[in-house]
N, C-alpha and C. Protein backbone atom coordinates (compact mmCIF):
# COMPACT_ATOMS: atom_id res chain seq x y z
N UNK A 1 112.55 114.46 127.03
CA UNK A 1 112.57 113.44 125.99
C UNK A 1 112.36 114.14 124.64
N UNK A 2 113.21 113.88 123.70
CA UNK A 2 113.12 114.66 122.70
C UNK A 2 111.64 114.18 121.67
N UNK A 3 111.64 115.01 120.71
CA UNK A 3 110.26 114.63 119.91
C UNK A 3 109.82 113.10 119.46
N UNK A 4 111.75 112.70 118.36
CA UNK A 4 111.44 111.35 117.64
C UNK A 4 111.60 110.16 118.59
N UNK A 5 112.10 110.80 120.36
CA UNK A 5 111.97 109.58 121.13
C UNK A 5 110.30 109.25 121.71
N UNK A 6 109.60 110.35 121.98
CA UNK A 6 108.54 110.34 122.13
C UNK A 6 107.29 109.53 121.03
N UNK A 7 107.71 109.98 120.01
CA UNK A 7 107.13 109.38 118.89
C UNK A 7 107.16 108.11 118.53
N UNK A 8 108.46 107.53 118.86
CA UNK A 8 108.92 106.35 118.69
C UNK A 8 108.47 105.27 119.66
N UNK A 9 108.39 106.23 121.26
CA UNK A 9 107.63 105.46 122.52
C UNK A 9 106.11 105.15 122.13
N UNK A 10 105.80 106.10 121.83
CA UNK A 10 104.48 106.44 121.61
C UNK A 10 103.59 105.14 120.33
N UNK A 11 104.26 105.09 119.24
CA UNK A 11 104.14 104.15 118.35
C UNK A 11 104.51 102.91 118.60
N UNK A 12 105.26 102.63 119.17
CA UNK A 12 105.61 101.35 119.45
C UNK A 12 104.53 100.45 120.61
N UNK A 13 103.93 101.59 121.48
CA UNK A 13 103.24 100.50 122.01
C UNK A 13 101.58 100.40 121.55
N UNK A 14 101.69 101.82 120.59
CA UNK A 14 100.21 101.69 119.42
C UNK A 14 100.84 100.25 118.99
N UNK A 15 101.72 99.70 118.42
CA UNK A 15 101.59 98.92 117.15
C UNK A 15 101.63 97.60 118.39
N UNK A 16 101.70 97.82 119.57
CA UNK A 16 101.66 96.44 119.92
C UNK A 16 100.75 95.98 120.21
N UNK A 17 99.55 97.07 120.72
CA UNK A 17 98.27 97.10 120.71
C UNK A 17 97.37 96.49 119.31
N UNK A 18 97.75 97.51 118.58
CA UNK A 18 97.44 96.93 116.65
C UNK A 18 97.49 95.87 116.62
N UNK A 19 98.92 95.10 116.76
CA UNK A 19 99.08 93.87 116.20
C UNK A 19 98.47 92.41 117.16
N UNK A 20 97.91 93.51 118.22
CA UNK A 20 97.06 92.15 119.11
C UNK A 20 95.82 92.28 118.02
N UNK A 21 95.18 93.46 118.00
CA UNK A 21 94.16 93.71 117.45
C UNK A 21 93.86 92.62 115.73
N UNK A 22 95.07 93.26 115.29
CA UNK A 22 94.52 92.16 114.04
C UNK A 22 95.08 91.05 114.06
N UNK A 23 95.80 90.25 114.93
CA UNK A 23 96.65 89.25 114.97
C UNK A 23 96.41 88.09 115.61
N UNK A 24 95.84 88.27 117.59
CA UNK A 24 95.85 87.34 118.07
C UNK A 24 94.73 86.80 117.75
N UNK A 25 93.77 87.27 117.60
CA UNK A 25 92.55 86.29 117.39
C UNK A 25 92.78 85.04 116.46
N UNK A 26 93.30 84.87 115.59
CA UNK A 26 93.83 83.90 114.81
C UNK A 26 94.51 82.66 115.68
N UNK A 27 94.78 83.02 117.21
CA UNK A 27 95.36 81.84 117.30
C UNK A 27 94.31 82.02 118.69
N UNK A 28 93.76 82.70 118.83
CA UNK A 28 92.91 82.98 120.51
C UNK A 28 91.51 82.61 120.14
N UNK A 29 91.03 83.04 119.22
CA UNK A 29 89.90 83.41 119.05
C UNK A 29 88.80 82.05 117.99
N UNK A 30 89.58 81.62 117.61
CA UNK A 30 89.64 80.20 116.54
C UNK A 30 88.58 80.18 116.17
N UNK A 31 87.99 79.60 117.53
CA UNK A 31 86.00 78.62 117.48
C UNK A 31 84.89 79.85 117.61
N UNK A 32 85.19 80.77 117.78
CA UNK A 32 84.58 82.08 118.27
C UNK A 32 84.13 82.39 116.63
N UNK A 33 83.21 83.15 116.52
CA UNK A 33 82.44 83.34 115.55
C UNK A 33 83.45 84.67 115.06
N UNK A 34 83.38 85.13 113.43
CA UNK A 34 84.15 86.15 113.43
C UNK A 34 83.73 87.68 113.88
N UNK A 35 82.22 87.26 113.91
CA UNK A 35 81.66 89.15 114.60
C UNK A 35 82.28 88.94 115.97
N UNK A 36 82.56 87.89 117.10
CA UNK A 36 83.17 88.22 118.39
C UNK A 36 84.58 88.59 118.30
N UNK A 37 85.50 88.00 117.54
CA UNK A 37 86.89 88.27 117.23
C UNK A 37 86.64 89.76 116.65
N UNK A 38 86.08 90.07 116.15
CA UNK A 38 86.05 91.39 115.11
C UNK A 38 85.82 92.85 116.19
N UNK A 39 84.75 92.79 117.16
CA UNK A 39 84.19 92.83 118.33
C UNK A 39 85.41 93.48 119.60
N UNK A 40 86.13 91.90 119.72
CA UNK A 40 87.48 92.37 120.55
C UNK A 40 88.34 93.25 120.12
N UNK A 41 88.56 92.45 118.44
CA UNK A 41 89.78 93.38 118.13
C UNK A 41 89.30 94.85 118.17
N UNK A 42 88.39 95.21 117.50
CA UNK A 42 87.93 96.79 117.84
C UNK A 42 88.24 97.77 119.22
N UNK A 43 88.03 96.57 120.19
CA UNK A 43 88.22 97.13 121.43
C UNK A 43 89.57 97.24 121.85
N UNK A 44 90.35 96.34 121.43
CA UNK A 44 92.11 96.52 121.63
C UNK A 44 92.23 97.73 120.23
N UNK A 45 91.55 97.90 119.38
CA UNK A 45 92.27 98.93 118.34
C UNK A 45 91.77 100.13 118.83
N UNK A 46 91.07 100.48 119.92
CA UNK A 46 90.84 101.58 119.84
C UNK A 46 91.61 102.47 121.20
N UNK A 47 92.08 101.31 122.38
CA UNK A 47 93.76 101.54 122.75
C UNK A 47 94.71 101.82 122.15
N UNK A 48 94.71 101.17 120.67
CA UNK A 48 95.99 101.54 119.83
C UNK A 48 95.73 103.15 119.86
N UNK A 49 94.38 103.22 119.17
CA UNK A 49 94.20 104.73 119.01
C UNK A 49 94.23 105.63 119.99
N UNK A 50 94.37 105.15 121.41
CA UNK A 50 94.86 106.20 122.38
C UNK A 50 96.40 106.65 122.26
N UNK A 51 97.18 106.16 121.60
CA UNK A 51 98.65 105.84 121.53
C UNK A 51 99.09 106.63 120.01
N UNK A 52 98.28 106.20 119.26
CA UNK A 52 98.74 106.54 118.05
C UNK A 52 98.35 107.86 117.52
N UNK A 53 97.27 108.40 118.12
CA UNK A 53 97.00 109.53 117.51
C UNK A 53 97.75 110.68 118.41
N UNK A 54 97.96 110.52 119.37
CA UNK A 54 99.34 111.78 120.05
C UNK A 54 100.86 111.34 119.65
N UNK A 55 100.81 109.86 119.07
CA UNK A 55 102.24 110.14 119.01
C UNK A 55 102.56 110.81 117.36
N UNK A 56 101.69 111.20 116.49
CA UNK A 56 100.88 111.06 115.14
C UNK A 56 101.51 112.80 115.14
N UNK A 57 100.69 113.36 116.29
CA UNK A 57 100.32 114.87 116.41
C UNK A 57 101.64 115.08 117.12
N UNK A 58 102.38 114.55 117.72
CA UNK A 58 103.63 114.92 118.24
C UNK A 58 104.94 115.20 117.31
N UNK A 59 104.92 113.55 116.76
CA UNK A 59 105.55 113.44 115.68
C UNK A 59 105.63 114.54 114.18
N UNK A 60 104.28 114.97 114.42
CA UNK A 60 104.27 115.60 112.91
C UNK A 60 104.49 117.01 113.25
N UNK A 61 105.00 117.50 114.22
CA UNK A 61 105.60 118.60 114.74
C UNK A 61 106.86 118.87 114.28
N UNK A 62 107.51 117.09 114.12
CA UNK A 62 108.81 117.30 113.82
C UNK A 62 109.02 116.61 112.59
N UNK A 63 108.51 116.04 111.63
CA UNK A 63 108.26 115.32 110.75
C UNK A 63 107.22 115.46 109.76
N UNK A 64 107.52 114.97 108.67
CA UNK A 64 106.97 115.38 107.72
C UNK A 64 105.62 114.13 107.70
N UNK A 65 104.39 113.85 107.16
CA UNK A 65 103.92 112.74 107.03
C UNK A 65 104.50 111.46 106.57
N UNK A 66 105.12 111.82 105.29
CA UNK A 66 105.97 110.12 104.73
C UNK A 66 106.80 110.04 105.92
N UNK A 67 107.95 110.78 106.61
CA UNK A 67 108.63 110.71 107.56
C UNK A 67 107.75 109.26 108.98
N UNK A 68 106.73 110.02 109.22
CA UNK A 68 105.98 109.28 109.99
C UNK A 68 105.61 108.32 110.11
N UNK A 69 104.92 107.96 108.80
CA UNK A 69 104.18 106.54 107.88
C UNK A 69 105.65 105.43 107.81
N UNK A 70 106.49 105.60 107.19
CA UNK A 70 107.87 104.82 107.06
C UNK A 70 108.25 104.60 108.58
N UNK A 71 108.36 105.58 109.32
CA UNK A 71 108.94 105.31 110.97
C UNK A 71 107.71 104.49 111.75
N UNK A 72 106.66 104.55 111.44
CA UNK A 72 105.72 103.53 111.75
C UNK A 72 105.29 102.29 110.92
N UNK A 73 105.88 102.19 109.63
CA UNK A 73 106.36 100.50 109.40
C UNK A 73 107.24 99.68 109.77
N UNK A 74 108.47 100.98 109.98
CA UNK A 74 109.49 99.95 110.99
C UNK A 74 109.19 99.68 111.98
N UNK A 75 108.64 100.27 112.75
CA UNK A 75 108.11 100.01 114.01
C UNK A 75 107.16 98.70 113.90
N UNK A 76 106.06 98.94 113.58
CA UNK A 76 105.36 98.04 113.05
C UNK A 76 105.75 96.42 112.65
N UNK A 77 106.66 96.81 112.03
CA UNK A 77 107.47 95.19 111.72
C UNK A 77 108.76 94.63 113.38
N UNK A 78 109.04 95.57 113.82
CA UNK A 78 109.96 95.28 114.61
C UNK A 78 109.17 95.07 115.64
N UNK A 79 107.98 95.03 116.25
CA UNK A 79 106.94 94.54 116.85
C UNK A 79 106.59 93.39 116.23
N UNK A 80 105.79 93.05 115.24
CA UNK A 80 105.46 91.94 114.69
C UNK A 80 106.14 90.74 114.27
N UNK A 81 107.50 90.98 114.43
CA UNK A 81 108.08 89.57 113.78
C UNK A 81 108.19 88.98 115.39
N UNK A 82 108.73 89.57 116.26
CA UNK A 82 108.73 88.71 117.68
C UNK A 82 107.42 88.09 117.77
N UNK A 83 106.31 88.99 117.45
CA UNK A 83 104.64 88.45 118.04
C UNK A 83 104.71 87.58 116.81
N UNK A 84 104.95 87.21 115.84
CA UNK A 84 105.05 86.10 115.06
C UNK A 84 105.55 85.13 115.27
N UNK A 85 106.61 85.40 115.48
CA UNK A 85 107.51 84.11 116.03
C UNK A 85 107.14 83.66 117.25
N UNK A 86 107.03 84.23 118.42
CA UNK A 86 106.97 84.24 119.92
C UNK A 86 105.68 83.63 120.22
N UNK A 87 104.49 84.34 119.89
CA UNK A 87 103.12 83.96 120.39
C UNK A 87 102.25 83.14 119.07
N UNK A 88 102.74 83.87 118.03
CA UNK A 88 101.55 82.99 116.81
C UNK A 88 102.78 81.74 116.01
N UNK A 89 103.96 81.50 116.90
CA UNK A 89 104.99 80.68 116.69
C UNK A 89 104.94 79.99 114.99
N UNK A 90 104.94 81.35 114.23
CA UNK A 90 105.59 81.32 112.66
C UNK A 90 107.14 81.45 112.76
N UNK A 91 107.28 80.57 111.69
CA UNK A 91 108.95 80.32 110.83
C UNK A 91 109.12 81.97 110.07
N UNK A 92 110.43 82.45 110.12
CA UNK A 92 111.39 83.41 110.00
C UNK A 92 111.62 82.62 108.98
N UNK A 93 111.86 83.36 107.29
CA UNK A 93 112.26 82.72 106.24
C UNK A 93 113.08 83.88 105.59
N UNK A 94 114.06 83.54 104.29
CA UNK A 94 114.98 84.12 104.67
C UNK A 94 114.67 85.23 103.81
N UNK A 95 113.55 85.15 102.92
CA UNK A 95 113.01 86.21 101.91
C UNK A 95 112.15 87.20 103.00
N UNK A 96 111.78 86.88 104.23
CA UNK A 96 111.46 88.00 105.08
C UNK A 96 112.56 89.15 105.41
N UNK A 97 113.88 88.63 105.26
CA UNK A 97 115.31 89.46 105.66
C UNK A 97 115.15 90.52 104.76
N UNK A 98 115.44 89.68 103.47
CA UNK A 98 115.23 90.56 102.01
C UNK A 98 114.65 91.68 102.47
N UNK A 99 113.56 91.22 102.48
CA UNK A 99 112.06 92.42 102.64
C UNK A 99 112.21 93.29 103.79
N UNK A 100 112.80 93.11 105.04
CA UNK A 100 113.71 93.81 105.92
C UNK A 100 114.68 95.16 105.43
N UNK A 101 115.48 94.34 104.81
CA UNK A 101 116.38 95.29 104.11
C UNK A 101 115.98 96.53 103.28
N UNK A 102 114.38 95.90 102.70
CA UNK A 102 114.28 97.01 101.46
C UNK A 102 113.30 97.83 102.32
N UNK A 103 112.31 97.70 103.53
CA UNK A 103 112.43 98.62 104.33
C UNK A 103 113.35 99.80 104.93
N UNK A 104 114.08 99.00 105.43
CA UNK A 104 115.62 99.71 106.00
C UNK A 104 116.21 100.42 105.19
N UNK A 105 116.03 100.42 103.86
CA UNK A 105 116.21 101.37 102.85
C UNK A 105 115.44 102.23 102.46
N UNK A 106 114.24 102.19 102.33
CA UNK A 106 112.95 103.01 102.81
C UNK A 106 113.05 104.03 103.78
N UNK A 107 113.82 103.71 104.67
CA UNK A 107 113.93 104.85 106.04
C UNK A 107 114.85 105.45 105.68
N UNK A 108 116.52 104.61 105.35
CA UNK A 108 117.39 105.55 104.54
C UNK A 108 116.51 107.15 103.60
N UNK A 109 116.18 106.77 102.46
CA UNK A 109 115.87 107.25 101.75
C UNK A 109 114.81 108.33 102.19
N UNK A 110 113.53 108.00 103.29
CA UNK A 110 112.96 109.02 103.42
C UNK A 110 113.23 109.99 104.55
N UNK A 111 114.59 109.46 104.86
CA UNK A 111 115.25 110.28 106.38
C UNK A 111 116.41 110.77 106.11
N UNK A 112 116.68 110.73 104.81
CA UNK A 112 118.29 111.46 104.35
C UNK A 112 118.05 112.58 104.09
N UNK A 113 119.26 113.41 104.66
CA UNK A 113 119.17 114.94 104.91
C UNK A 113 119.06 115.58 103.51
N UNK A 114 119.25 115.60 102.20
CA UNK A 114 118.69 115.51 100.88
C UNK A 114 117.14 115.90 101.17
N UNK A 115 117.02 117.45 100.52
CA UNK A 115 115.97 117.83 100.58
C UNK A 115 115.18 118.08 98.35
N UNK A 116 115.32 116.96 98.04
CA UNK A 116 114.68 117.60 96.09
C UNK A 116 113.03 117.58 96.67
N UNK A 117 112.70 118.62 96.03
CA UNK A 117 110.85 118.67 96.21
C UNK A 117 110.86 117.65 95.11
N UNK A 118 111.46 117.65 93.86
CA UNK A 118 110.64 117.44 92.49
C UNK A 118 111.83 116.81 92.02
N UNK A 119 111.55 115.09 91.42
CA UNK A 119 112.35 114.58 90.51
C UNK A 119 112.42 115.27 89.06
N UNK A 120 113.79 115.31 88.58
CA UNK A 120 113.67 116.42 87.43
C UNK A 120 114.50 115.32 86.21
């Protein structure tokens, strides 16, 4: 398995972990005081952190840090809009697309073979 598939495995199920962590309690956790929600989520974030910190150290073998950070917002969002929609059953609006796009340009930009150190 090559590096950015590993990395990509690797992050993706950190962020699904994450996004239980800061997410479900909001619809799980309601009547629960916020030190117990706070409590759990810690304990699901620190699964994330079994996930995220090798795919972090893998990744940055082959990647630069911004490289990383950007490939783990997409990720990040491409996890979260299903767990939005799906389980915390939020509306898809169309200024979320927008904001899609200017990600997706974000990755363009920090993954194009174009190497300038220094805007001149």
């Amino acid at each position: 398995m090559s590096t950015l598939a590993k990395t990509i495995v690797l992050l993706t199920i950190s962020n699904v972990f994450m996004t239980f962590a800061w997410y479900a309690h909001l619809k799980d956790l309601k009547s629960k005081p916020w030190m117990i929600a706070a409590l759990i989520s810690w304990g699901i974030a620190l699964v994330e952190y079994i996930f995220q910190v090798p795919a972090n150290r893998i990744g940055n073998t082959a990647f630069s840090v911004p490289k990383l950070k950007i490939l783990q917002e997409i990720i990040s969002l491409t996890v979260f809009v299903p767990f939005a929609v799906l389980y915390l059953k939020q509306d898809v609006k169309l200024g979320y697309l927008g904001a899609g796009f200017c990600i997706l340009g974000a990755v363009y930009f920090v993954f194009r073979s174009l190497n300038v150190r220094y805007l001149q």
